[in-house]
C-alpha atoms as a PDB file:
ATOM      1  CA  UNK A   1       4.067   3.844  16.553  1.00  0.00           C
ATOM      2  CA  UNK A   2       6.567   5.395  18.882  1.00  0.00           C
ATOM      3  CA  UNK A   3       7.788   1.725  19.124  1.00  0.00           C
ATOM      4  CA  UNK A   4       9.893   1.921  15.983  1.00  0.00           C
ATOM      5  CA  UNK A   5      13.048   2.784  16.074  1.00  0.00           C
ATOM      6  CA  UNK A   6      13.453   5.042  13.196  1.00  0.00           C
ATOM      7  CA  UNK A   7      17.567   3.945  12.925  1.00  0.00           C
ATOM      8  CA  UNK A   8      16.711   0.766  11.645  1.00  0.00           C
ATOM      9  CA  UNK A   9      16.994  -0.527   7.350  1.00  0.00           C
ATOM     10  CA  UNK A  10      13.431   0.540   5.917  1.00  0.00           C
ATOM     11  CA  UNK A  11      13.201  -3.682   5.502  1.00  0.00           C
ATOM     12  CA  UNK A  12      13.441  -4.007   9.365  1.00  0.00           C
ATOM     13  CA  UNK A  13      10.902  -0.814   9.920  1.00  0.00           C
ATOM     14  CA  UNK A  14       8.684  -1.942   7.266  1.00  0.00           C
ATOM     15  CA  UNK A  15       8.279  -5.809   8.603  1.00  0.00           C
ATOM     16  CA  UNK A  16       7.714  -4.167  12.524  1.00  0.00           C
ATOM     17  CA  UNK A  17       4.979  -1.105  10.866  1.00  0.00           C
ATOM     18  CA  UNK A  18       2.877  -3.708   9.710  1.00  0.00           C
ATOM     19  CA  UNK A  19       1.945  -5.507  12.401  1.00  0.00           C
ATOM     20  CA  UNK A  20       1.741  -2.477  14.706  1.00  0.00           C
ATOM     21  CA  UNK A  21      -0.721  -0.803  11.910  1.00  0.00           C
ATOM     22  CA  UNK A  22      -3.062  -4.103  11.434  1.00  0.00           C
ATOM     23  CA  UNK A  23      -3.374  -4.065  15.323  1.00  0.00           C
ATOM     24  CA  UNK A  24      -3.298  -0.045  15.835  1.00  0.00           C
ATOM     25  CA  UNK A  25      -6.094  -0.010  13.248  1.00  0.00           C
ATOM     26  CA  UNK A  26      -8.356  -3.044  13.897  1.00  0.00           C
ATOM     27  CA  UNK A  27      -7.553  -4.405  10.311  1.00  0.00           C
ATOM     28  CA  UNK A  28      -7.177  -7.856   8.708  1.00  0.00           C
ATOM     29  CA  UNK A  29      -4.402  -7.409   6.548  1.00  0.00           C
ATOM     30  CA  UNK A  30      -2.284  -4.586   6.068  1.00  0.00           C
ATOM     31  CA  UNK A  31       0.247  -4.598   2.947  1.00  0.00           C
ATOM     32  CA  UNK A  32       2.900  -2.170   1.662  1.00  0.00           C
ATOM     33  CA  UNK A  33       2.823  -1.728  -2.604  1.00  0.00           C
ATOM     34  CA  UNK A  34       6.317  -0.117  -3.526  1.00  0.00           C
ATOM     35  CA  UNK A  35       7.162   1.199  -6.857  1.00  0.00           C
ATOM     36  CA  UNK A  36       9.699   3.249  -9.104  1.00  0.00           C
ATOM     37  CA  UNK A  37       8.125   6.694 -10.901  1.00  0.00           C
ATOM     38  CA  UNK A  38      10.926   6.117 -13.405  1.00  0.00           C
ATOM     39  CA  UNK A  39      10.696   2.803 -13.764  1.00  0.00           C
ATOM     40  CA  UNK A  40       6.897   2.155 -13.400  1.00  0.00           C
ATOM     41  CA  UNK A  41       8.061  -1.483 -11.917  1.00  0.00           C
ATOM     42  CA  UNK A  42       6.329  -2.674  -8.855  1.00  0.00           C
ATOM     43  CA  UNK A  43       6.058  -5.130  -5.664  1.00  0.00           C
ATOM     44  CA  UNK A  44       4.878  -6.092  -2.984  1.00  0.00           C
ATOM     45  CA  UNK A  45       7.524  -7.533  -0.182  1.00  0.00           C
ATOM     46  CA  UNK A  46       6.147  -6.514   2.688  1.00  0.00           C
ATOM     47  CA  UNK A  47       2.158  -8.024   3.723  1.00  0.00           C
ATOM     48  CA  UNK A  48       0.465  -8.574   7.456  1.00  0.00           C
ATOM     49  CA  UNK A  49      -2.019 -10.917   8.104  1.00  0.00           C
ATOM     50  CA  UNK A  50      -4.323 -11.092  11.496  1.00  0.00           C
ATOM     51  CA  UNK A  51      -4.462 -14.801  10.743  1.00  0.00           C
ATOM     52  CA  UNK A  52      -4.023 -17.527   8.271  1.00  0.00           C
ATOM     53  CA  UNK A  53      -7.393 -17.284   6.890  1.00  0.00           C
ATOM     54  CA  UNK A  54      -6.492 -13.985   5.521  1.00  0.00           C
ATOM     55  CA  UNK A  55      -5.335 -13.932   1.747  1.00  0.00           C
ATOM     56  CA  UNK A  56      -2.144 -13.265   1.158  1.00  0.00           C
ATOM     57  CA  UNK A  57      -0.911 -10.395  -0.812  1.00  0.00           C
ATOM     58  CA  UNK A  58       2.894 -11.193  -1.716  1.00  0.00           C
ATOM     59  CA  UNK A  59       4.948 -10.655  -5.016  1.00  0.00           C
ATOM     60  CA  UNK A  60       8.520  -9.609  -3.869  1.00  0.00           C
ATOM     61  CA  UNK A  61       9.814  -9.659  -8.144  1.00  0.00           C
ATOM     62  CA  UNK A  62      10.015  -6.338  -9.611  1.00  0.00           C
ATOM     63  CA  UNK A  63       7.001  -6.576 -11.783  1.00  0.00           C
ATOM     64  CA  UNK A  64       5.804  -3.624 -14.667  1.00  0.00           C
ATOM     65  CA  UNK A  65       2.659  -2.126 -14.148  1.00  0.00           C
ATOM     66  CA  UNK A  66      -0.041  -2.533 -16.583  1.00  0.00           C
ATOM     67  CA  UNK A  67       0.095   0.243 -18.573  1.00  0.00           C
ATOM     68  CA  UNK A  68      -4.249  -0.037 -17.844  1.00  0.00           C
ATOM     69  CA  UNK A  69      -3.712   0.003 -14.241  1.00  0.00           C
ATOM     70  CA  UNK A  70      -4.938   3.330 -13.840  1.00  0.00           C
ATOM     71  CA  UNK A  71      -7.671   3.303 -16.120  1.00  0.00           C
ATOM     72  CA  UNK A  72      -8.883   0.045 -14.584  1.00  0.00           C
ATOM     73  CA  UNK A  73      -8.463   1.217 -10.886  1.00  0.00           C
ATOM     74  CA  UNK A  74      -9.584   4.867  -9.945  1.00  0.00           C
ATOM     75  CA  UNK A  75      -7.859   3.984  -6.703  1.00  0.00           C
ATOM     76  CA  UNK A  76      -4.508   3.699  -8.340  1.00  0.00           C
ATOM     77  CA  UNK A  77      -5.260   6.616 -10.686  1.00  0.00           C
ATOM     78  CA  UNK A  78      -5.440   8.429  -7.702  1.00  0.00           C
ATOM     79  CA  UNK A  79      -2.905   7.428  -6.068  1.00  0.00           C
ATOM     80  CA  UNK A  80      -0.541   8.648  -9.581  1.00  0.00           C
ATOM     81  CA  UNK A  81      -2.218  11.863  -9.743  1.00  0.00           C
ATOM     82  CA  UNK A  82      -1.306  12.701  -5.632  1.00  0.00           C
ATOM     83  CA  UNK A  83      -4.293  12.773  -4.507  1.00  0.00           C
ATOM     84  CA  UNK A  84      -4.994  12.700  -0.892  1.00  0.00           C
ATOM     85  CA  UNK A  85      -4.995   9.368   0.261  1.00  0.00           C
ATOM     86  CA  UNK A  86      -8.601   7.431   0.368  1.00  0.00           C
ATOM     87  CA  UNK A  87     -10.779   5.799   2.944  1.00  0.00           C
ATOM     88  CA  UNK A  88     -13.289   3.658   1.678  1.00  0.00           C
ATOM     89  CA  UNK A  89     -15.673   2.448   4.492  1.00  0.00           C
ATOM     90  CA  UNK A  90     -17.288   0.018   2.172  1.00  0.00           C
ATOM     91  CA  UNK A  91     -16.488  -1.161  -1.214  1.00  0.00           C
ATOM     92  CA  UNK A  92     -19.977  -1.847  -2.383  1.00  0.00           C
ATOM     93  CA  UNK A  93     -21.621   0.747  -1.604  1.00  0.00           C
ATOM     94  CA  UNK A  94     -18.733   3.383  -2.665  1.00  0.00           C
ATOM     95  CA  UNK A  95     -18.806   5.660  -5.442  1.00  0.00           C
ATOM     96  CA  UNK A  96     -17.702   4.006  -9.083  1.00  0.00           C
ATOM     97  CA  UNK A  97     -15.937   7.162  -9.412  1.00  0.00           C
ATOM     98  CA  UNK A  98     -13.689   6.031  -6.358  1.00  0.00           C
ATOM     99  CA  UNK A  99     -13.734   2.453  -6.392  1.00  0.00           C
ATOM    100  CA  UNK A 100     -14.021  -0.217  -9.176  1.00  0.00           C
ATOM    101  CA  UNK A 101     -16.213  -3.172  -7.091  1.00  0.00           C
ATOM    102  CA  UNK A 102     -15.086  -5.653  -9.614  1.00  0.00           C
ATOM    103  CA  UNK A 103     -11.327  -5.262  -9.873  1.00  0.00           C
ATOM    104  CA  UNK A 104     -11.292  -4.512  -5.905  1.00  0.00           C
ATOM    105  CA  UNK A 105     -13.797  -7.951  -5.454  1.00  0.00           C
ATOM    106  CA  UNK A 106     -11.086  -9.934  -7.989  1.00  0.00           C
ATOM    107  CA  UNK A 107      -7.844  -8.684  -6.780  1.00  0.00           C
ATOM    108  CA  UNK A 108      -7.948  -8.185  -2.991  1.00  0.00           C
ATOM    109  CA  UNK A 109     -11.223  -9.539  -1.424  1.00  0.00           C
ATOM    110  CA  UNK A 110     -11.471  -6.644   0.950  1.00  0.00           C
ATOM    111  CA  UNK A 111     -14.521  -4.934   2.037  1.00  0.00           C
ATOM    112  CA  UNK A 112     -13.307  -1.447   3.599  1.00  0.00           C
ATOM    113  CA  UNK A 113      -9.650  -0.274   2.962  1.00  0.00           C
ATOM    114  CA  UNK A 114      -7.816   2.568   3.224  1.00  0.00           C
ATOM    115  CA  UNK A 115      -5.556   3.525   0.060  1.00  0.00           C
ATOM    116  CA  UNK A 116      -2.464   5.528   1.576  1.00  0.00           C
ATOM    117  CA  UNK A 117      -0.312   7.351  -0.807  1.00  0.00           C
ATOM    118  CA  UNK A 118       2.979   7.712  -0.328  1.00  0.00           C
ATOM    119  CA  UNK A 119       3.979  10.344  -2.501  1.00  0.00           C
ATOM    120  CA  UNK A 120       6.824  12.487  -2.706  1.00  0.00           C
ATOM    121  CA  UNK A 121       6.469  15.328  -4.742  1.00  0.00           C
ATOM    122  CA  UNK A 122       4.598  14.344  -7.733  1.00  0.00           C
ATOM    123  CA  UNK A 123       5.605  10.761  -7.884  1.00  0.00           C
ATOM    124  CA  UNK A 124       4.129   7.681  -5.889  1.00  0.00           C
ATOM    125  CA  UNK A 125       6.471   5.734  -4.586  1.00  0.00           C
ATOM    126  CA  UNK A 126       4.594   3.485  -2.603  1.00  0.00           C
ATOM    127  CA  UNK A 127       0.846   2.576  -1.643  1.00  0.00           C
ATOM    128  CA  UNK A 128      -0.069   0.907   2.269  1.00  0.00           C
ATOM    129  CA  UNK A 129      -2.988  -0.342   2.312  1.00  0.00           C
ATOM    130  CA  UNK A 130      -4.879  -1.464   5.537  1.00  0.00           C
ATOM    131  CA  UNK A 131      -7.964  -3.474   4.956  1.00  0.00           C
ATOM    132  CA  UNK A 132     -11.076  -5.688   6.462  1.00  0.00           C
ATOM    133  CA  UNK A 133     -12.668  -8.578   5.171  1.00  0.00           C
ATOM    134  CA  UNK A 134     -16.359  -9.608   5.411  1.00  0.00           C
ATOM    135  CA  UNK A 135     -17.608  -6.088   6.754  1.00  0.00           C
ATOM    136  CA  UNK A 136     -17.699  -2.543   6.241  1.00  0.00           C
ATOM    137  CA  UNK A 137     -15.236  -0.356   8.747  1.00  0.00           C
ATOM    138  CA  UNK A 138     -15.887   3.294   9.406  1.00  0.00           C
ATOM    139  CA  UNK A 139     -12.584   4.868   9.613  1.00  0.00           C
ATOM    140  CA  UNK A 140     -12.289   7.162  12.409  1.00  0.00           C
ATOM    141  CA  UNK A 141     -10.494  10.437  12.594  1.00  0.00           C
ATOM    142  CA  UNK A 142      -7.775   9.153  14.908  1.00  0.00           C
ATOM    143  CA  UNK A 143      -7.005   6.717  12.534  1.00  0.00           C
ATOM    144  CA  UNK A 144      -6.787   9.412   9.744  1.00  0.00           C
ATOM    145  CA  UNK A 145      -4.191  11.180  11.928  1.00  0.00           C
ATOM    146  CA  UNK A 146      -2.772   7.924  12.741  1.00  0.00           C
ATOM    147  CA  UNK A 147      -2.323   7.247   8.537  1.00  0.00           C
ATOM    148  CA  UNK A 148      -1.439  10.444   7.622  1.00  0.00           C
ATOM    149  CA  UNK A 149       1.425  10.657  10.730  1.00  0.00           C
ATOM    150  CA  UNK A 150       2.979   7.070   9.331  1.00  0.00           C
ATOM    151  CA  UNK A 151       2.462   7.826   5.847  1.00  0.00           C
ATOM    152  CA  UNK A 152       4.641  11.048   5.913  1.00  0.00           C
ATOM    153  CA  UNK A 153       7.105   8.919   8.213  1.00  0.00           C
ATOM    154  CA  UNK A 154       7.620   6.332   5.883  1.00  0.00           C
ATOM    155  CA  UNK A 155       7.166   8.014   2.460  1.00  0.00           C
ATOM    156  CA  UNK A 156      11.179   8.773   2.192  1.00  0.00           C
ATOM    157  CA  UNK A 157      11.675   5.477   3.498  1.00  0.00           C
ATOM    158  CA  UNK A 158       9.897   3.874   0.435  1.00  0.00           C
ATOM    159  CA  UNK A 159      12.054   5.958  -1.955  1.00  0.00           C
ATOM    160  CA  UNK A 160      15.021   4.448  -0.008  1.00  0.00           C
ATOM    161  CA  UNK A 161      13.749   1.122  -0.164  1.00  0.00           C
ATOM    162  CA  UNK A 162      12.797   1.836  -3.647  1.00  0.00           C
ATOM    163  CA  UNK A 163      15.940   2.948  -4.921  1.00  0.00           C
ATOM    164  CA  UNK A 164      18.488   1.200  -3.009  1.00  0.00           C
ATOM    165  CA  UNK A 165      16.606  -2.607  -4.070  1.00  0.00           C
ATOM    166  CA  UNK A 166      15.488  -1.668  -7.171  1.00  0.00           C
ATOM    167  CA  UNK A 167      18.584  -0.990  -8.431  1.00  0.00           C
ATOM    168  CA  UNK A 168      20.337  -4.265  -6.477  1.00  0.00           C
ATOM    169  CA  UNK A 169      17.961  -5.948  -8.813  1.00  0.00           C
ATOM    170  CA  UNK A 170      18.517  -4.161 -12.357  1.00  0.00           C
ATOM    171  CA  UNK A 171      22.333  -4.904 -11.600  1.00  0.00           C
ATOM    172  CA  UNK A 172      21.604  -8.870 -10.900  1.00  0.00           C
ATOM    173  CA  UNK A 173      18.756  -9.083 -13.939  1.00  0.00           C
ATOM    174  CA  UNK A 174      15.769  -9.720 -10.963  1.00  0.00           C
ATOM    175  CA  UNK A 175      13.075  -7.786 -12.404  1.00  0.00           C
ATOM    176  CA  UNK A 176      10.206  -8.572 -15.020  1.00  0.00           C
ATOM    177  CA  UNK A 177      10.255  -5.486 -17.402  1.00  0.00           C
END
């Protein structure tokens, strides 16, 4: 990661991260979720993809969360309540209590992920979420240390990203609320 140049817009560190992350980490896709605390609008601007095959996880429009999110998602509901973030080496065999098969199955497709949080303070601003298809992945402690380095890099990053676009969108009505 020492190839970023930590000058740069969040946009321009953000679309270079990804990449570097998907092939750091041996992943398939790697996607950033931003969001307001205040607001509880979300999106999703920034995704990776090793290749084409890969689904694509895009919605760049301000969207509200469902206020069932968290109930739905114990991932999430982490994630809110600052948890450390989570490594899942396989999403069948995990733990209901950490992952919900069905909703993880229906919305992404993955198979092993890691959930990063990128909280500051109490509030999440932001989730980046590396991920492999069609097998489980054991997540090794180097990249642990590797997330938890470029998650407390990029955390105030995401709140500048956050608040700087957010509210370019409020002012020009771009936002489903």
């Amino acid at each position: 990661m020492e190839r970023l140049e930590f000058k740069q817009n969040p946009t321009e560190i953000f679309e270079q991260l990804l990449p570097l992350l998907g092939e750091q980490l041996k992943c398939d896709r790697v996607f950033l979720y931003l969001r307001s605390p205040r607001y509880h609008l979300g999106r999703v601007s920034f995704c990776w993809r090793k290749n084409e095959n890969i689904p694509l996880i895009n919605d760049p429009d301000w969207k509200a969360e469902s206020s069932s999110l968290a109930s739905r998602d114990p991932l999430f509901a982490a994630a809110l309540k600052g948890r450390p973030s989570v490594f899942v080496k396989d999403v069948e065999t995990a733990s209901p209590a950490v992952v919900n098969r069905d909703f993880e199955r229906q919305t992404f497709g993955h198979r092993a992920l890691i959930h990063a949080h990128l909280c500051q303070g109490p509030r999440l601003w932001g989730i980046l979420q590396p991920c492999v298809f069609d097998h489980p992945r054991p997540w090794r402690w180097t990249d642990r240390l590797l997330m938890k380095r470029t998650v407390s890099q990029i955390t105030p990053l995401a709140v500048v990203y956050v608040n700087s676009t957010l509210h370019d969108a409020i002012k020009a009505g771009h936002h489903d609320c």
